[in-house]
N, C-alpha and C. Protein backbone atom coordinates (compact mmCIF):
# COMPACT_ATOMS: atom_id res chain seq x y z
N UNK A 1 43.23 171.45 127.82
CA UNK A 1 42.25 171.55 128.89
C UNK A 1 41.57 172.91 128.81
N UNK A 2 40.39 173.02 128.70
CA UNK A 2 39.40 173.99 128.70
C UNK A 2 38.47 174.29 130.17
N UNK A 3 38.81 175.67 130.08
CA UNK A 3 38.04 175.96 131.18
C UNK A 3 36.56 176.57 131.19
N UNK A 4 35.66 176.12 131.77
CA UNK A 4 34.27 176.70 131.62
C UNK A 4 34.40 177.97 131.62
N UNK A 5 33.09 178.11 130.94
CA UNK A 5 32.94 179.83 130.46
C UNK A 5 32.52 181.27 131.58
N UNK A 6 32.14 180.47 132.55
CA UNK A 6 32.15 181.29 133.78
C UNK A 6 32.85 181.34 134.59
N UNK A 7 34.04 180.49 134.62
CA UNK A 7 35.24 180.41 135.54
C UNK A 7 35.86 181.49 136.13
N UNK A 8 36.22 182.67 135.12
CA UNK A 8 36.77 183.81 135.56
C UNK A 8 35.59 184.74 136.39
N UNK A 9 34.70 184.80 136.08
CA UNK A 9 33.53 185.54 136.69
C UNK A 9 33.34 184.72 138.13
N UNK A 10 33.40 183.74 138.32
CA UNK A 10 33.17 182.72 139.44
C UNK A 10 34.64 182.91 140.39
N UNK A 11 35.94 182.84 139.61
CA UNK A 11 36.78 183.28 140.37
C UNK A 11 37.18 184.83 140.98
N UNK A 12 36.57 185.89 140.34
CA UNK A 12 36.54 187.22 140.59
C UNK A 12 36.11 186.76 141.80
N UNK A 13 34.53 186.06 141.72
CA UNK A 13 33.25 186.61 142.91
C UNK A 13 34.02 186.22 143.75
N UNK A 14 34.50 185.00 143.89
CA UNK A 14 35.12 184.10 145.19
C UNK A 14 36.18 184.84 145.92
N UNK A 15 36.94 185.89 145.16
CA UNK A 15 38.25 186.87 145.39
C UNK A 15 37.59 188.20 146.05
N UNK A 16 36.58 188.37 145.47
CA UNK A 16 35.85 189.47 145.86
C UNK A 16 35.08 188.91 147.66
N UNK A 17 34.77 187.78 147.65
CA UNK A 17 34.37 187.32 148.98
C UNK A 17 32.46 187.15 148.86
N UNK A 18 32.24 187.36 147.89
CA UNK A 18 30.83 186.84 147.28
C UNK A 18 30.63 185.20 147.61
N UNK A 19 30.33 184.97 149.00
CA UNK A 19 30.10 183.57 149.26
C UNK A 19 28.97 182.72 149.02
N UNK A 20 27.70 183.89 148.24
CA UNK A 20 26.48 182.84 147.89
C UNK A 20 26.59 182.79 146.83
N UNK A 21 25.76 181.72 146.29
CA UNK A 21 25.17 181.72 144.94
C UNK A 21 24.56 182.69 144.53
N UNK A 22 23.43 183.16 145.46
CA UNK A 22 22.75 184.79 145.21
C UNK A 22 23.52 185.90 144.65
N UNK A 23 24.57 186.22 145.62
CA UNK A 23 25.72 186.61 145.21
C UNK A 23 26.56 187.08 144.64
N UNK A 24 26.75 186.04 143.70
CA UNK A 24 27.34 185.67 142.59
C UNK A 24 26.77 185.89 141.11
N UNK A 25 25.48 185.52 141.55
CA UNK A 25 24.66 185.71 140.48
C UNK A 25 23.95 187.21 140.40
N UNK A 26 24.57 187.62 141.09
CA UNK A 26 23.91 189.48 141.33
C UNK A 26 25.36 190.06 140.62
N UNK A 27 26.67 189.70 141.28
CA UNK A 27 27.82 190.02 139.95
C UNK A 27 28.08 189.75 138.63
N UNK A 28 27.39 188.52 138.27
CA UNK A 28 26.88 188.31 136.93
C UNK A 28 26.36 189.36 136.41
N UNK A 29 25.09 189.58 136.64
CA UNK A 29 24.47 190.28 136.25
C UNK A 29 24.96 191.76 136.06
N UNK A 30 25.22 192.12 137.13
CA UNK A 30 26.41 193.67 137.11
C UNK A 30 27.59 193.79 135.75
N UNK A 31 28.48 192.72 135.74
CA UNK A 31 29.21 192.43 134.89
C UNK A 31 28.40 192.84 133.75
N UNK A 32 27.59 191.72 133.22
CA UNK A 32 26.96 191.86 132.33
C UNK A 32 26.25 193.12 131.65
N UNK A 33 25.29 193.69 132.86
CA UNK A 33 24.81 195.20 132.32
C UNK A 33 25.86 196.36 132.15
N UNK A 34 27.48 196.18 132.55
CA UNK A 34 27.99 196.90 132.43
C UNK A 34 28.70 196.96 131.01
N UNK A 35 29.15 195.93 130.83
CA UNK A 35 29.43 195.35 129.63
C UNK A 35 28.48 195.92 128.27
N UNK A 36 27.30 195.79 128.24
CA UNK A 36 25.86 195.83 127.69
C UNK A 36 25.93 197.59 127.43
N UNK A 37 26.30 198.43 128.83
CA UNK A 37 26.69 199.93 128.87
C UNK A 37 27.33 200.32 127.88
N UNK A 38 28.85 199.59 127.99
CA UNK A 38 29.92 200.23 127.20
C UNK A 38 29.87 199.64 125.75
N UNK A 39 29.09 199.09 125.78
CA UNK A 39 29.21 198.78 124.07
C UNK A 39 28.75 199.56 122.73
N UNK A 40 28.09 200.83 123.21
CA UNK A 40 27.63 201.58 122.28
C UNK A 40 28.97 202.48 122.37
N UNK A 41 29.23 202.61 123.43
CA UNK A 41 30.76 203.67 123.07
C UNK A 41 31.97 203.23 122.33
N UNK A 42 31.89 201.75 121.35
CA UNK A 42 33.25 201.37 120.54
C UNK A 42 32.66 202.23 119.62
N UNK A 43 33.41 202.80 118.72
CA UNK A 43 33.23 203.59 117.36
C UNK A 43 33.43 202.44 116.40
N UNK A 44 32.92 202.92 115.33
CA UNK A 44 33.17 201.98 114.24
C UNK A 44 34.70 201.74 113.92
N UNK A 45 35.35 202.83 113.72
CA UNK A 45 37.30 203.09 113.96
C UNK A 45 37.44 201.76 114.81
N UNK A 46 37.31 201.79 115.85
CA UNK A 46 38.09 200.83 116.81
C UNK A 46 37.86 199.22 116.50
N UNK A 47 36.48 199.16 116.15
CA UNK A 47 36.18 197.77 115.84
C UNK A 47 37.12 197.54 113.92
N UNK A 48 37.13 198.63 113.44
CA UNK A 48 38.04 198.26 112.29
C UNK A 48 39.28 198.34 112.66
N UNK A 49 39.86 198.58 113.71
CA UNK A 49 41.19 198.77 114.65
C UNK A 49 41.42 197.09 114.87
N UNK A 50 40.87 196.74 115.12
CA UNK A 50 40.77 195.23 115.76
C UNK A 50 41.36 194.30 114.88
N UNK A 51 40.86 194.65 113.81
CA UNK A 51 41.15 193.54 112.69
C UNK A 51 42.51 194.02 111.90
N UNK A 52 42.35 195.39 111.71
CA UNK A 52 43.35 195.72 110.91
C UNK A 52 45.00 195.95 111.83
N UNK A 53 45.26 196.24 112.85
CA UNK A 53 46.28 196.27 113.33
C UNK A 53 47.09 194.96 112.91
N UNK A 54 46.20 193.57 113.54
CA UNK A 54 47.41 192.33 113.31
C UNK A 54 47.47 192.50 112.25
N UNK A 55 46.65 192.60 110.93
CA UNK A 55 46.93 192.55 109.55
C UNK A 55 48.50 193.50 108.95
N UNK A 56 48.45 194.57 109.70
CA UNK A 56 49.63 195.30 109.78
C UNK A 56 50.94 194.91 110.20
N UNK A 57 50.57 194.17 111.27
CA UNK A 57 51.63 194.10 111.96
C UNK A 57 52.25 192.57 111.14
N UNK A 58 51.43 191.79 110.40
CA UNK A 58 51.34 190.56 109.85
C UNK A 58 52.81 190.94 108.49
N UNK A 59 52.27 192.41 108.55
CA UNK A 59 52.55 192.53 106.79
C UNK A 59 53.66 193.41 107.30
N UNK A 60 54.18 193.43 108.13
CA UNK A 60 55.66 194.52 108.80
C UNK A 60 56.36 192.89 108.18
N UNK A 61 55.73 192.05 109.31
CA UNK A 61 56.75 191.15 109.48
C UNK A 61 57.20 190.29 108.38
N UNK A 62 56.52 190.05 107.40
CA UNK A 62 56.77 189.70 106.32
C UNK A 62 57.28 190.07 105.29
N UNK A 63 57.94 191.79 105.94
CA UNK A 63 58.25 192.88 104.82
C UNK A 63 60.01 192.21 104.63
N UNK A 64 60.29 191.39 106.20
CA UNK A 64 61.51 191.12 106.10
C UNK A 64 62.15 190.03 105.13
N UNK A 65 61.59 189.41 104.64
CA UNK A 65 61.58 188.70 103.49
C UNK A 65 62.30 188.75 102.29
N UNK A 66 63.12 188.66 101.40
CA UNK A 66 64.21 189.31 100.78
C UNK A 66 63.35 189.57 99.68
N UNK A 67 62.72 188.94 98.69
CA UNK A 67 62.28 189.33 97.77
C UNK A 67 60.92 189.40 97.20
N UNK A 68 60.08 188.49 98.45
CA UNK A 68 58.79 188.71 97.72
C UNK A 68 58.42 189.69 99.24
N UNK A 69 58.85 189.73 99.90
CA UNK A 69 57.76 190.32 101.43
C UNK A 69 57.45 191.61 101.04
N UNK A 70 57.88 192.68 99.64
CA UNK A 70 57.38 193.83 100.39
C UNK A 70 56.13 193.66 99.15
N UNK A 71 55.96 192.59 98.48
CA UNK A 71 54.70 192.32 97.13
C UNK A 71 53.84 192.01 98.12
N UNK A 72 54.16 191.19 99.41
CA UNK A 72 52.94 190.66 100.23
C UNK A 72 52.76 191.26 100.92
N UNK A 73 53.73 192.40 101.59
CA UNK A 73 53.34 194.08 102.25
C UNK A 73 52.32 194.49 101.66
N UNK A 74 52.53 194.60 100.37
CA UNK A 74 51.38 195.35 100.03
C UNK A 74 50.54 195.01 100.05
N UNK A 75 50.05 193.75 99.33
CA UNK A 75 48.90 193.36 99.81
C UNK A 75 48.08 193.10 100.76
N UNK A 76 48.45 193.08 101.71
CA UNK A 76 47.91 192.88 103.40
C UNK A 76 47.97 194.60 103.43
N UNK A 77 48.74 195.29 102.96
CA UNK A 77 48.08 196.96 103.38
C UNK A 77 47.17 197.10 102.62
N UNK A 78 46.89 196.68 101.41
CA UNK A 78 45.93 197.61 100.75
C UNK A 78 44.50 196.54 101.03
N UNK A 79 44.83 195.17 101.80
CA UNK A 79 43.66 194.69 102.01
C UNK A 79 42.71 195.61 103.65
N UNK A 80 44.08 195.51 104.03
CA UNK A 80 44.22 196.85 105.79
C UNK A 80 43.05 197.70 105.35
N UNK A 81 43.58 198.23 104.12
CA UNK A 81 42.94 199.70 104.20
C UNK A 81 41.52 199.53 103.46
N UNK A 82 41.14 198.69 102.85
CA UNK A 82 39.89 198.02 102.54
C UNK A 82 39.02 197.80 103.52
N UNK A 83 39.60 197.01 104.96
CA UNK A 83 38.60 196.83 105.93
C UNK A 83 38.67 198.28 106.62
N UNK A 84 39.17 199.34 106.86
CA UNK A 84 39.45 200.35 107.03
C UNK A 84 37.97 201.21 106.73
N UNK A 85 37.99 201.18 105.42
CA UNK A 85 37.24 201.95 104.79
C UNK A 85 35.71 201.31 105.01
N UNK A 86 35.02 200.22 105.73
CA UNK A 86 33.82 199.67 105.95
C UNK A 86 33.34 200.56 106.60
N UNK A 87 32.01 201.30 106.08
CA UNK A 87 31.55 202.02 106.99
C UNK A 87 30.69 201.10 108.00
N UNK A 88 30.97 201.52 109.24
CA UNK A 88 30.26 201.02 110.28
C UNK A 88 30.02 202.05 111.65
């Protein structure tokens, strides 16, 4: 079961006590331009943070493996450090 894509924004407003549609659609919008704000402040680091952590954490867990996990360690690190190195 899937929930519509405004559900959480619709349940904030309703918690918040935003009883119109007007409302509601004025916290939208807020949400939104704030959102829109903070997006120039991710660094390129963090958005390569994103991807590469599970990859890390992928390749810990596989280190436990008796004999091939630390061949596939490596490879998931040195793929890590590949997306790492994307300048962005």
């Amino acid at each position: 079961m899937s929930l519509p894509a405004g559900f959480a924004l619709y349940f904030v407003a309703v918690w918040l006590g935003l009883s119109t549609n007007g409302e509601r659609q004025m916290m939208r919008k807020i949400v939104i331009l704030a959102l829109l704000c903070g997006l120039p402040c991710l660094s390129g680091c963090f958005l390569t943070k994103i991807l590469t952590v599970p990859m890390r954490t992928a390749g810990a867990a596989v280190s436990v493996i008796p004999v091939a996990g630390n061949k596939i360690h490596d490879a998931i690190d040195t793929a890590a450090e590949v997306v790492d190195e994307i300048p962005i």
